[in-house]
N, C-alpha and C. Protein backbone atom coordinates (compact mmCIF):
# COMPACT_ATOMS: atom_id res chain seq x y z
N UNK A 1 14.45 -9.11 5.16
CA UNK A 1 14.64 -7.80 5.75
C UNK A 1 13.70 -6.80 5.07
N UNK A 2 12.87 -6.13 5.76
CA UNK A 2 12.09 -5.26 5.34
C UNK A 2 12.92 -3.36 5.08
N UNK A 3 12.49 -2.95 4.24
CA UNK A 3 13.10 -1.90 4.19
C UNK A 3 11.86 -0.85 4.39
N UNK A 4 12.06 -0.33 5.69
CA UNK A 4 10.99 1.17 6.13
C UNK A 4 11.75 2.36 4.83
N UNK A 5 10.51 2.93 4.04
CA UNK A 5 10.89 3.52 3.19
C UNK A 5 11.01 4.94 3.92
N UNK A 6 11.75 6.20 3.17
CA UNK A 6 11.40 7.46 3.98
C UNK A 6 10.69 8.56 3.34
N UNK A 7 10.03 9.57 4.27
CA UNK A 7 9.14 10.05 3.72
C UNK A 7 9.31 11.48 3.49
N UNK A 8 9.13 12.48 2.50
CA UNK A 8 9.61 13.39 2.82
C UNK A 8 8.13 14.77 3.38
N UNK A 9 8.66 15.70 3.77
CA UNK A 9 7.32 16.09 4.58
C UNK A 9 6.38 16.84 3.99
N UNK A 10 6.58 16.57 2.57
CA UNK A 10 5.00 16.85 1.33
C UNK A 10 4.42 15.85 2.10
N UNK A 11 5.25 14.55 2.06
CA UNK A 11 4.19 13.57 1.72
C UNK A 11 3.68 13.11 3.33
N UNK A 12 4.45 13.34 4.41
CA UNK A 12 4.02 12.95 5.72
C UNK A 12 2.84 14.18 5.94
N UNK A 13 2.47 15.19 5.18
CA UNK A 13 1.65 16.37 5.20
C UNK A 13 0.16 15.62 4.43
N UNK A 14 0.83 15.25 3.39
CA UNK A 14 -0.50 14.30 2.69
C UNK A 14 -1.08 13.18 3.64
N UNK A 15 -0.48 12.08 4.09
CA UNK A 15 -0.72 10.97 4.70
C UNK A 15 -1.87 11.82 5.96
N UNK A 16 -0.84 12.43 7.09
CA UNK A 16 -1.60 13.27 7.88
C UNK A 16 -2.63 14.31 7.87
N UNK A 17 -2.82 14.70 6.80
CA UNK A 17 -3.78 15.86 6.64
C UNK A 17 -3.64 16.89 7.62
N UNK A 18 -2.41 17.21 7.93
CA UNK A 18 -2.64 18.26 8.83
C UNK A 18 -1.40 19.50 8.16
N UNK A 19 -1.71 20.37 8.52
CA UNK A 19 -1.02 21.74 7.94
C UNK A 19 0.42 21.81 8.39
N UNK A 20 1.38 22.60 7.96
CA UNK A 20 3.11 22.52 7.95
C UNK A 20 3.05 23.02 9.31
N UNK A 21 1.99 24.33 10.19
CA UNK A 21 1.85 24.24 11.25
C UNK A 21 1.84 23.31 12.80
N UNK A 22 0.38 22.59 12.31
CA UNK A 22 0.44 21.60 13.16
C UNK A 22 1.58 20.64 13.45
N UNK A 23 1.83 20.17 11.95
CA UNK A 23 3.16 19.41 12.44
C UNK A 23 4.26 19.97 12.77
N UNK A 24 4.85 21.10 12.58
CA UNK A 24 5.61 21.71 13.60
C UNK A 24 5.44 22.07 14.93
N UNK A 25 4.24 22.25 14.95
CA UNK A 25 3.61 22.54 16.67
C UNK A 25 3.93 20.88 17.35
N UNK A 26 3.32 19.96 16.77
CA UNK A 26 3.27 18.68 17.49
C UNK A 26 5.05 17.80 17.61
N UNK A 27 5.41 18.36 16.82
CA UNK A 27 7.07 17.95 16.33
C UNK A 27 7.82 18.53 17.84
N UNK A 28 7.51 20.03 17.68
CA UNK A 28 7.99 21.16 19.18
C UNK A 28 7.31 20.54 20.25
N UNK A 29 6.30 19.78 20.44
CA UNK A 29 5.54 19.63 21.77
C UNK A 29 6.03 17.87 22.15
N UNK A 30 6.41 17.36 21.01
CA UNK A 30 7.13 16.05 21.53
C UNK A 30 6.09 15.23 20.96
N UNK A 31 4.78 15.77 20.34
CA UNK A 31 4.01 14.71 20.00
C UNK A 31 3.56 13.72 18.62
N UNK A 32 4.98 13.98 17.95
CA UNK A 32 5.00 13.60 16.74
C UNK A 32 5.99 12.98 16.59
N UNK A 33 6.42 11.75 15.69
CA UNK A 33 7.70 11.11 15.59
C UNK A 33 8.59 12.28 15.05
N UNK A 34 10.01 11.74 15.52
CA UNK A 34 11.14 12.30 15.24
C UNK A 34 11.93 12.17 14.07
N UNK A 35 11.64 13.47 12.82
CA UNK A 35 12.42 12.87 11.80
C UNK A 35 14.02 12.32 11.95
N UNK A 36 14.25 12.05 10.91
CA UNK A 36 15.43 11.36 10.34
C UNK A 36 16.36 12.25 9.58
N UNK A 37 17.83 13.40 10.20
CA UNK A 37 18.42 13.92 9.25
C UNK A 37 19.14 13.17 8.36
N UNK A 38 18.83 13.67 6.97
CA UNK A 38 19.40 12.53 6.06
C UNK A 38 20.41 13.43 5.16
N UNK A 39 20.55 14.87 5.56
CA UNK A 39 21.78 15.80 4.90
C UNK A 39 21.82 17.23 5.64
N UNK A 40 22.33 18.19 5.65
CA UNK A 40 22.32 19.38 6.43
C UNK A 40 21.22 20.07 6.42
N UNK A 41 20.04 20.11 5.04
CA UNK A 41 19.16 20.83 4.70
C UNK A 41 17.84 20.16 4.99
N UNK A 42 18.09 18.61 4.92
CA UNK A 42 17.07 17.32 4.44
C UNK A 42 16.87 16.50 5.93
N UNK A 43 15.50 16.50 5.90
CA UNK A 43 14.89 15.50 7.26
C UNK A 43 13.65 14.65 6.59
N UNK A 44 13.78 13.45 7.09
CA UNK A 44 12.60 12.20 6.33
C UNK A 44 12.06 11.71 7.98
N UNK A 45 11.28 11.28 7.62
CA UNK A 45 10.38 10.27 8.05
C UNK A 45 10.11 9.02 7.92
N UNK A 46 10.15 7.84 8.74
CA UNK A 46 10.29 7.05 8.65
C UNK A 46 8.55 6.48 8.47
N UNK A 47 8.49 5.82 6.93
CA UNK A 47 6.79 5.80 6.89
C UNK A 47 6.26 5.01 8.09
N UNK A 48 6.87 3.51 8.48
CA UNK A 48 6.39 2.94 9.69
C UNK A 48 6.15 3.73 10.77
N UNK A 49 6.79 4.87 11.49
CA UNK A 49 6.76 5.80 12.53
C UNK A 49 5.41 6.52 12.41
N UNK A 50 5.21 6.64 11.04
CA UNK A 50 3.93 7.99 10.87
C UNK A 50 2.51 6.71 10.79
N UNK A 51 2.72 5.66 10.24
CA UNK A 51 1.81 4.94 10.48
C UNK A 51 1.48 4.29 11.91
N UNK A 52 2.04 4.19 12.76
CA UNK A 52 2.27 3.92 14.12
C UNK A 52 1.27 5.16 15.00
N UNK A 53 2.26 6.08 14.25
CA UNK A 53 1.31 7.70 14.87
C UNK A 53 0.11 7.76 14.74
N UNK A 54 -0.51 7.22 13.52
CA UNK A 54 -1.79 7.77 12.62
C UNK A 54 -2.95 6.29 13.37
N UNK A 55 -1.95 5.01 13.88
CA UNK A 55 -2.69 3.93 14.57
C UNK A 55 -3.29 4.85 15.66
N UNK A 56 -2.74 5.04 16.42
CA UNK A 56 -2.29 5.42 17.79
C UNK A 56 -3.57 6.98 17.83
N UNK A 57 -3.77 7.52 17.01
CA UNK A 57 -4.80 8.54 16.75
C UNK A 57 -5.82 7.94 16.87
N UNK A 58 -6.36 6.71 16.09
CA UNK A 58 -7.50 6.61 15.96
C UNK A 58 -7.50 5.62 17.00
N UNK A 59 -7.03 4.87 17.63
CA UNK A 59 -7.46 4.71 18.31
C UNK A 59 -7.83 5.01 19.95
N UNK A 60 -6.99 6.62 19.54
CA UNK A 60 -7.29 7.51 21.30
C UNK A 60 -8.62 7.78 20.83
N UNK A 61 -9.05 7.78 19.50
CA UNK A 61 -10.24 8.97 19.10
C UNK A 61 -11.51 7.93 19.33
N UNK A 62 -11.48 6.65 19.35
CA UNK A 62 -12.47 5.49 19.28
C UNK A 62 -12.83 5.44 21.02
């Protein structure tokens, strides 16, 4: 059993290189995976989801 680790959104900000903006813009527009609430305050990311995303980029961009 593999365990998808979670990510929190420093680090889905690092992976992506894109600003707390964008990913809220793309999050609101439907075009970003859907975090994971993991407490009332706290939302993760599932790293497989953002790597899926970040496939899926390069290869619209190729």
């Amino acid at each position: 059993m593999n365990i998808d680790p979670l990510l929190t959104k420093k680090e889905v900000l690092q992976l992506t290189k894109m600003s707390d903006t964008t990913l809220w813009r793309l999050r609101r527009n439907g075009d970003f995976p859907n975090p994971v609430k993991t407490s009332t305050n706290s939302i993760r990311w599932h790293q497989s989801s953002i790597h899926k995303y970040l496939e899926n980029l390069k290869q619209q961009n190729q």
